[in-house]
Protein backbone atom coordinates (compact mmCIF):
# COMPACT_ATOMS: atom_id res chain seq x y z
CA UNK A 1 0.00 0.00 0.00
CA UNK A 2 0.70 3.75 -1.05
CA UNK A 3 0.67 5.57 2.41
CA UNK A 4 0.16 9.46 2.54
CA UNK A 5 1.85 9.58 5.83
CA UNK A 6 3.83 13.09 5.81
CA UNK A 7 0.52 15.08 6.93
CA UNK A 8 0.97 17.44 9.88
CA UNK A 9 -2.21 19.03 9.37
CA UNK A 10 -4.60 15.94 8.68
CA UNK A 11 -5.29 12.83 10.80
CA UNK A 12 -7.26 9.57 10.83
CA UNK A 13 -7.46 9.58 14.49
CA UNK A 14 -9.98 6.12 15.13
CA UNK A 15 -12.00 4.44 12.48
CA UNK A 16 -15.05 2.11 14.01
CA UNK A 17 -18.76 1.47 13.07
CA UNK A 18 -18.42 2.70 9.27
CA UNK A 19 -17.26 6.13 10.74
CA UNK A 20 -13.58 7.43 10.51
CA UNK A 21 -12.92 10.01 13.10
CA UNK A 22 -10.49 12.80 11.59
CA UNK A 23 -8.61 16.26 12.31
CA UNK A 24 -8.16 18.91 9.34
CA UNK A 25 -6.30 21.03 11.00
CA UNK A 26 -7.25 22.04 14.58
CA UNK A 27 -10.91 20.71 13.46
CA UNK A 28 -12.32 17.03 14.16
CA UNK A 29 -14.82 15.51 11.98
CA UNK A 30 -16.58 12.39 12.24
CA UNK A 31 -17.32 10.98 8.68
CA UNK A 32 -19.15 7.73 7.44
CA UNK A 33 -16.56 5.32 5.30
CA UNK A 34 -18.00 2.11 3.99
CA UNK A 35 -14.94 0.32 4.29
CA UNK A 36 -14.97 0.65 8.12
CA UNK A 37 -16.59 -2.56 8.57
CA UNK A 38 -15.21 -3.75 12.07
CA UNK A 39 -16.77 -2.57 15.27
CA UNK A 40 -13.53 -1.96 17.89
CA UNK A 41 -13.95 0.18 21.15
CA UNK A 42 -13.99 4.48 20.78
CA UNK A 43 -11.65 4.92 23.30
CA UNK A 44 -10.06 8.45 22.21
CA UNK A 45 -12.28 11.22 24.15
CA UNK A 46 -12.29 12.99 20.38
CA UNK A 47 -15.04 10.82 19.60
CA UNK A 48 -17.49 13.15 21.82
CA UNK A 49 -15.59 16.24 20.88
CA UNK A 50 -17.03 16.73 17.14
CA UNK A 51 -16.66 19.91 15.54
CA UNK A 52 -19.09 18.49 12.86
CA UNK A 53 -20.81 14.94 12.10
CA UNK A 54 -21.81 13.64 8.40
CA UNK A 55 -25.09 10.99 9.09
CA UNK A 56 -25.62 8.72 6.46
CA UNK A 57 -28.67 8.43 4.75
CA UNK A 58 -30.53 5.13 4.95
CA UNK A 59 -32.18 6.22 1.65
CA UNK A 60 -28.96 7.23 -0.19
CA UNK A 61 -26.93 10.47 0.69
CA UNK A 62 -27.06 11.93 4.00
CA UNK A 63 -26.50 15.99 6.08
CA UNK A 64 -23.51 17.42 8.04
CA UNK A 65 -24.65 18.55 12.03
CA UNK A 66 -22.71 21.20 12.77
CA UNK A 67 -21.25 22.43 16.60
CA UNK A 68 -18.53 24.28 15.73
CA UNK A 69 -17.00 24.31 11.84
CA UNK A 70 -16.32 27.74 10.05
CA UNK A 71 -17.75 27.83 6.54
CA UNK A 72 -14.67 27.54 5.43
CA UNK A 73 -10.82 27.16 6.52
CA UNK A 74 -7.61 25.77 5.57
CA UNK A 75 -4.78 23.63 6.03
CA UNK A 76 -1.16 23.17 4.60
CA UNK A 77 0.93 19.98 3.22
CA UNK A 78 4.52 20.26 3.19
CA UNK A 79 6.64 17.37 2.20
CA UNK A 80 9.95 17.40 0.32
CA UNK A 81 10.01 20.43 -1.89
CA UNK A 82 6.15 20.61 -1.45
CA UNK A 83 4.69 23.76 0.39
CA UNK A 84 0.98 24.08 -0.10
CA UNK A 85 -1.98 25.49 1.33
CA UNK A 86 -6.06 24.59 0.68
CA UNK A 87 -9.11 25.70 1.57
CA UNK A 88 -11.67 23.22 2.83
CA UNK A 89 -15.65 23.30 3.33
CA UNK A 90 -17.72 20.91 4.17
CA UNK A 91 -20.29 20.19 1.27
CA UNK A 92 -22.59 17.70 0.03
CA UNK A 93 -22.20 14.18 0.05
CA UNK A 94 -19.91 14.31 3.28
CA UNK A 95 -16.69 16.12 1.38
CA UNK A 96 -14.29 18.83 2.55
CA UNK A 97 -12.50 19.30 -0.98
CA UNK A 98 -9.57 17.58 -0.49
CA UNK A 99 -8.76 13.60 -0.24
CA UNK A 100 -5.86 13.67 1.75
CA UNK A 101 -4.38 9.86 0.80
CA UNK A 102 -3.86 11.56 -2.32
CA UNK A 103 -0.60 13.05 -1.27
CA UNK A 104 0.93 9.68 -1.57
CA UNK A 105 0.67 10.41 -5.25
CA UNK A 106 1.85 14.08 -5.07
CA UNK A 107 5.30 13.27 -3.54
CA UNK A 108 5.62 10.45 -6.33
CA UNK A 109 5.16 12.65 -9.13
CA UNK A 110 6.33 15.67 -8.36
CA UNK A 111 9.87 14.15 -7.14
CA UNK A 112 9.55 12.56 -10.99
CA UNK A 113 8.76 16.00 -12.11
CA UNK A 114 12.24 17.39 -10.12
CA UNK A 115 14.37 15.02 -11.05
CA UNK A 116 13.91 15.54 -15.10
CA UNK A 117 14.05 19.22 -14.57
CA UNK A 118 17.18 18.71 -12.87
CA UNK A 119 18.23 16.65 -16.25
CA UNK A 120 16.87 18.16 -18.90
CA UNK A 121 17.20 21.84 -17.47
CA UNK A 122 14.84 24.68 -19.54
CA UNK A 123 12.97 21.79 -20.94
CA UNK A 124 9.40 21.98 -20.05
CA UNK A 125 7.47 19.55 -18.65
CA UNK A 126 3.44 19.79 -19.61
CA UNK A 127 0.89 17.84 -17.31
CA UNK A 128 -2.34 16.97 -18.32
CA UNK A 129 -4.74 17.02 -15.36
CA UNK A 130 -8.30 15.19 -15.75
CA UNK A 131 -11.46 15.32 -13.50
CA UNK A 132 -8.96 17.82 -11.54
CA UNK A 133 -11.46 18.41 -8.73
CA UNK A 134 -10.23 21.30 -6.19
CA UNK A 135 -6.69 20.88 -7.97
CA UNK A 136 -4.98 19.17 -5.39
CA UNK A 137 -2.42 17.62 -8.33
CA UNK A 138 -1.92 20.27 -10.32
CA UNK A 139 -0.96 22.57 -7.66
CA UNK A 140 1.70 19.74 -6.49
CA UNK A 141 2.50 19.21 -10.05
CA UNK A 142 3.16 23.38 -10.72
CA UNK A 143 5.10 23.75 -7.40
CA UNK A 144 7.39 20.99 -8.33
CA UNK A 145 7.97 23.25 -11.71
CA UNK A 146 5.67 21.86 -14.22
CA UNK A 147 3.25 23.29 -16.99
CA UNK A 148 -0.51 22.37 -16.03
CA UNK A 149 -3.47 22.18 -17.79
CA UNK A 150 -6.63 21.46 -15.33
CA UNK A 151 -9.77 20.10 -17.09
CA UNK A 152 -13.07 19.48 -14.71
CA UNK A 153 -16.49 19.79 -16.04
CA UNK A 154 -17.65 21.53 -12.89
CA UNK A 155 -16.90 25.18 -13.00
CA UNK A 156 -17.39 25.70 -8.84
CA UNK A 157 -14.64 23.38 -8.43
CA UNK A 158 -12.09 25.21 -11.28
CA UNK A 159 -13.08 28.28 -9.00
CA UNK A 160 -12.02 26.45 -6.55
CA UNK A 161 -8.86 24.69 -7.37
CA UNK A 162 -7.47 28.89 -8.58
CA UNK A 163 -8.47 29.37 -4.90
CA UNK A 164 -5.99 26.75 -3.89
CA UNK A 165 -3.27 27.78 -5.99
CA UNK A 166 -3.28 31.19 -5.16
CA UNK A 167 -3.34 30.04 -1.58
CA UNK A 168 -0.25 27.84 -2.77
CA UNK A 169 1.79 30.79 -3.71
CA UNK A 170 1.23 29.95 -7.35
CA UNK A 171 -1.09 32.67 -8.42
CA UNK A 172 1.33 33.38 -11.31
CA UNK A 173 2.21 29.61 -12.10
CA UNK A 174 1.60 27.98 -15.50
CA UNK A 175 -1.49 26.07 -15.22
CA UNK A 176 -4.42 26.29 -18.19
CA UNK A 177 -7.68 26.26 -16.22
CA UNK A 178 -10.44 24.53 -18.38
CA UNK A 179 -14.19 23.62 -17.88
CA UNK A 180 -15.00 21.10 -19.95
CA UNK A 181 -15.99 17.64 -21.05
CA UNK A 182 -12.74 15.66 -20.05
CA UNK A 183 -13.47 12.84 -22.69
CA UNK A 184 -14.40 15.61 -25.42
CA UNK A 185 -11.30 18.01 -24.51
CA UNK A 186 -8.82 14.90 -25.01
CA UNK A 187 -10.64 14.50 -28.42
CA UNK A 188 -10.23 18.06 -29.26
CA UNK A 189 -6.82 18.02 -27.88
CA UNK A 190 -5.54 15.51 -30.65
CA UNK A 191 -7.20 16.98 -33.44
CA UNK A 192 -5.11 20.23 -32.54
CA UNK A 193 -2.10 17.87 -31.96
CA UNK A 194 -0.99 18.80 -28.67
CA UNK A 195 1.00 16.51 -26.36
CA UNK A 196 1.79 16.28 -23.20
CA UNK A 197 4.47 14.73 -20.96
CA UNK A 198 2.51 13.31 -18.07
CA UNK A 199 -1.45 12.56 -17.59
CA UNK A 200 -3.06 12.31 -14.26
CA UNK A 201 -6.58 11.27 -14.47
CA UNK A 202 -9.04 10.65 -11.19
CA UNK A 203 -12.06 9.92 -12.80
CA UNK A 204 -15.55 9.61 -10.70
CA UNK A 205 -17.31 5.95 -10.47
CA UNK A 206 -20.23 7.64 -12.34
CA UNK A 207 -20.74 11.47 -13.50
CA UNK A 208 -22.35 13.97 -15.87
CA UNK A 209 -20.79 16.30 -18.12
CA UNK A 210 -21.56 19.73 -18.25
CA UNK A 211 -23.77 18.87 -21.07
CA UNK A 212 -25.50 15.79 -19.55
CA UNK A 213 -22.45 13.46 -20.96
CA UNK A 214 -22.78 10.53 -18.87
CA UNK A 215 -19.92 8.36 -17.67
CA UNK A 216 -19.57 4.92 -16.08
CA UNK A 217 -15.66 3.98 -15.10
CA UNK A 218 -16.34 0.21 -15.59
CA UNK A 219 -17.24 1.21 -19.44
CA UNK A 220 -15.30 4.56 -20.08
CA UNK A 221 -12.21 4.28 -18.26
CA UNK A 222 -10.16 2.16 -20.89
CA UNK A 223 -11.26 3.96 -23.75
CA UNK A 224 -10.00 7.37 -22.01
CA UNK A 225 -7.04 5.56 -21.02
CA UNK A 226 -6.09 4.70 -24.57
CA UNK A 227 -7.43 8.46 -25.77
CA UNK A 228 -4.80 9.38 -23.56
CA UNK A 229 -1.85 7.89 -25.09
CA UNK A 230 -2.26 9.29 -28.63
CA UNK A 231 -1.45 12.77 -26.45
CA UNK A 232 1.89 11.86 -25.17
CA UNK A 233 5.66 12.88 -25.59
CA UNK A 234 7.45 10.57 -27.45
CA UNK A 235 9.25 9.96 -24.08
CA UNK A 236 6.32 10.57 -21.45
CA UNK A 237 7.56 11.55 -17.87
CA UNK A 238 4.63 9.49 -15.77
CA UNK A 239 0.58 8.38 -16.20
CA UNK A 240 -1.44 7.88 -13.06
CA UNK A 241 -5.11 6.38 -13.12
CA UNK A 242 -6.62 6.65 -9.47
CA UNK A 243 -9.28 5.28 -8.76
CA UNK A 244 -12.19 4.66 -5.86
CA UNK A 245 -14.86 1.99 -7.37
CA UNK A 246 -14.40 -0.84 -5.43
CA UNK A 247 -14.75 -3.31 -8.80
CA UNK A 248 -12.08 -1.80 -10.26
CA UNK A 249 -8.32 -3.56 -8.35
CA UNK A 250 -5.51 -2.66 -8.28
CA UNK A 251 -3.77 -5.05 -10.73
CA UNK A 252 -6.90 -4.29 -13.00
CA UNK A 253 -5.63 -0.54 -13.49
CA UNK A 254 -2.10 -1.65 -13.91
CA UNK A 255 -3.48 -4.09 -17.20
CA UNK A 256 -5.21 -1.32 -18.60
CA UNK A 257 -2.53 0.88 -18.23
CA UNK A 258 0.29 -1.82 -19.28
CA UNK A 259 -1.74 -2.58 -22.30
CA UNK A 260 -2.65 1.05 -23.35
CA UNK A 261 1.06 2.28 -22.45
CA UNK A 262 2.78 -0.78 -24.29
CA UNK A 263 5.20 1.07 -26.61
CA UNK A 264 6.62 3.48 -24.07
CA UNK A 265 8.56 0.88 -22.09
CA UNK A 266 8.81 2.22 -18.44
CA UNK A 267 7.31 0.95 -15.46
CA UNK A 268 4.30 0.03 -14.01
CA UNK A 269 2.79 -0.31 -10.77
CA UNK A 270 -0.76 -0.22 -9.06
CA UNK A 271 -1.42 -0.84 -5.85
CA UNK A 272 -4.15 0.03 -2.88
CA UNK A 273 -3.34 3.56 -1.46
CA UNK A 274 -4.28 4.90 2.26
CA UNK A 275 -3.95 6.73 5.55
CA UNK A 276 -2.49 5.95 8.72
CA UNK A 277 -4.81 5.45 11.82
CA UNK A 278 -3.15 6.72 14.67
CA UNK A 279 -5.22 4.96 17.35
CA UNK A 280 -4.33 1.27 15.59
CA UNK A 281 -1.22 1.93 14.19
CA UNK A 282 -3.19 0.23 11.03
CA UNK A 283 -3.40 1.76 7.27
CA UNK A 284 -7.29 3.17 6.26
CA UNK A 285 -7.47 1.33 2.66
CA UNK A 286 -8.84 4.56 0.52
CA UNK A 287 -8.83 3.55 -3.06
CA UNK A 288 -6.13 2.23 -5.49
CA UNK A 289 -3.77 3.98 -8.05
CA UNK A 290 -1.92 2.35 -10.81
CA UNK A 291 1.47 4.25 -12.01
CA UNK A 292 3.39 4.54 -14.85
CA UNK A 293 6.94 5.91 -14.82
CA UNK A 294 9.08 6.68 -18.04
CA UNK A 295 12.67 7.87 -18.03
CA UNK A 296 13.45 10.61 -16.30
């Protein structure tokens, strides 16, 4: 497993009864996690000192209850050369804008990102950035000196993301904010005959495009995959497919990947990625990601 373990600012304090227990910053929240299926004793007082509890929904979805939670507020994740800052809120179905086990994947790519600057110096490095959400990756991807183009087809969460790289200190960066279609900008983006060095995709189990476009990862996500490799460098720097539908494995994504990536060479991995629990010592299973890795 993928840990993000270098938070300061985030933590899985208990997880028990399909509830994880979690600080963002100096604020704990008491969320619903379907993977929580064990039943183990809540012996951390933080379990009755909520700043704000999601309940579940019998009937699908589910409503925060608030004590004490600003409408919004922020919290910082430094790690290596990474120094960055997000705003958080808590919105519907039981989100903050951020998924924190993602920074396992920041610290991957970005050091990838480093290291061929460091080689091929004045060369620039373009990412492609898919169902960006808030822009957790691209802002990891800019600080570590890359060229980023964000694509999500929600324009609240472009707004957003700019929020999070200004709060970053990369108001002035290089990244290409778009609102859009991911499937249909890819298309577009190959007619034009761009390419890119590196694709990050995090696509949603199931979704609408801004136009009604609907998309199912069991039946889209290979197609998109192999959309994607027409776009790449000649010598692509990395390609990560994350992924949280529980049908979809590990060593599934690293096939697809393997299969659609063929010609490149490189590497490929996939595995389950997650978050410490401090109350265990145990590892919070939170999706998988399969990698690929070119020469740097």
């Amino acid at each position: 497993m993928w840990l993000a373990d270098q938070w300061k600012d985030y933590e899985v304090i208990d997880c028990s009864g399909g509830e994880k227990l979690e600080r963002w910053g100096k604020y704990i929240l008491l969320r619903p996690d379907p993977q929580v299926i064990w039943d183990t004793p809540k012996k951390n007082p933080r379990w009755r000192e909520l700043n704000a509890h999601y309940h579940r929904s019998k009937k699908g979805g589910g409503e925060w209850e608030f004590f004490d939670l600003p409408q919004q507020w922020s919290i910082g994740y430094r790690s290596g050369h990474l120094d960055l800052t997000f705003h958080l809120k808590p919105f519907s179905f039981k989100h903050t804008g951020l998924f924190p086990e993602q920074a396992a994947n920041w610290d991957w790519f970005s050091e990838l990102i480093r290291q061929r600057k460091a080689e091929r110096p004045g060369q620039p490095i373009k990412v492609l950035n898919l169902f960006a959400y808030t822009g957790g990756a691209t802002v990891s991807a800019a600080a570590a000196g890359a060229q980023v183009t964000h694509v999500d087809a929600s324009k609240g969460m472009v707004t957003w993301a700019k929020e999070n790289a200004v709060s970053s200190g990369l108001k002035d960066a290089p990244i290409r904010w778009i609102v859009d279609d991911c499937k249909k900008f890819v298309e577009r983006e190959i007619r034009r005959g761009n390419h890119y060095d590196a694709v990050i995709m995090d696509p949603p189990s199931y979704g609408r495009g801004p136009k009604g476009e609907i998309w199912k990862i069991e039946e889209a996500v290979f197609p998109l995959i192999e959309l994607c490799s027409q776009l790449l460098t000649e010598q692509p720097l990395f390609f990560l497919v994350n992924s949280y539908t529980t049908g979809l494995q590990p060593t599934v994504l690293r096939y697809m990947i393997a299969t659609a990536l063929k010609k490149y060479g490189g590497t490929v991995e996939a595995d389950e990625i997650g978050l410490p629990v401090t109350a265990s010592g145990l590892a919070l299973p939170c999706g998988a990601s399969g990698r690929f890795a070119g020469t740097v």
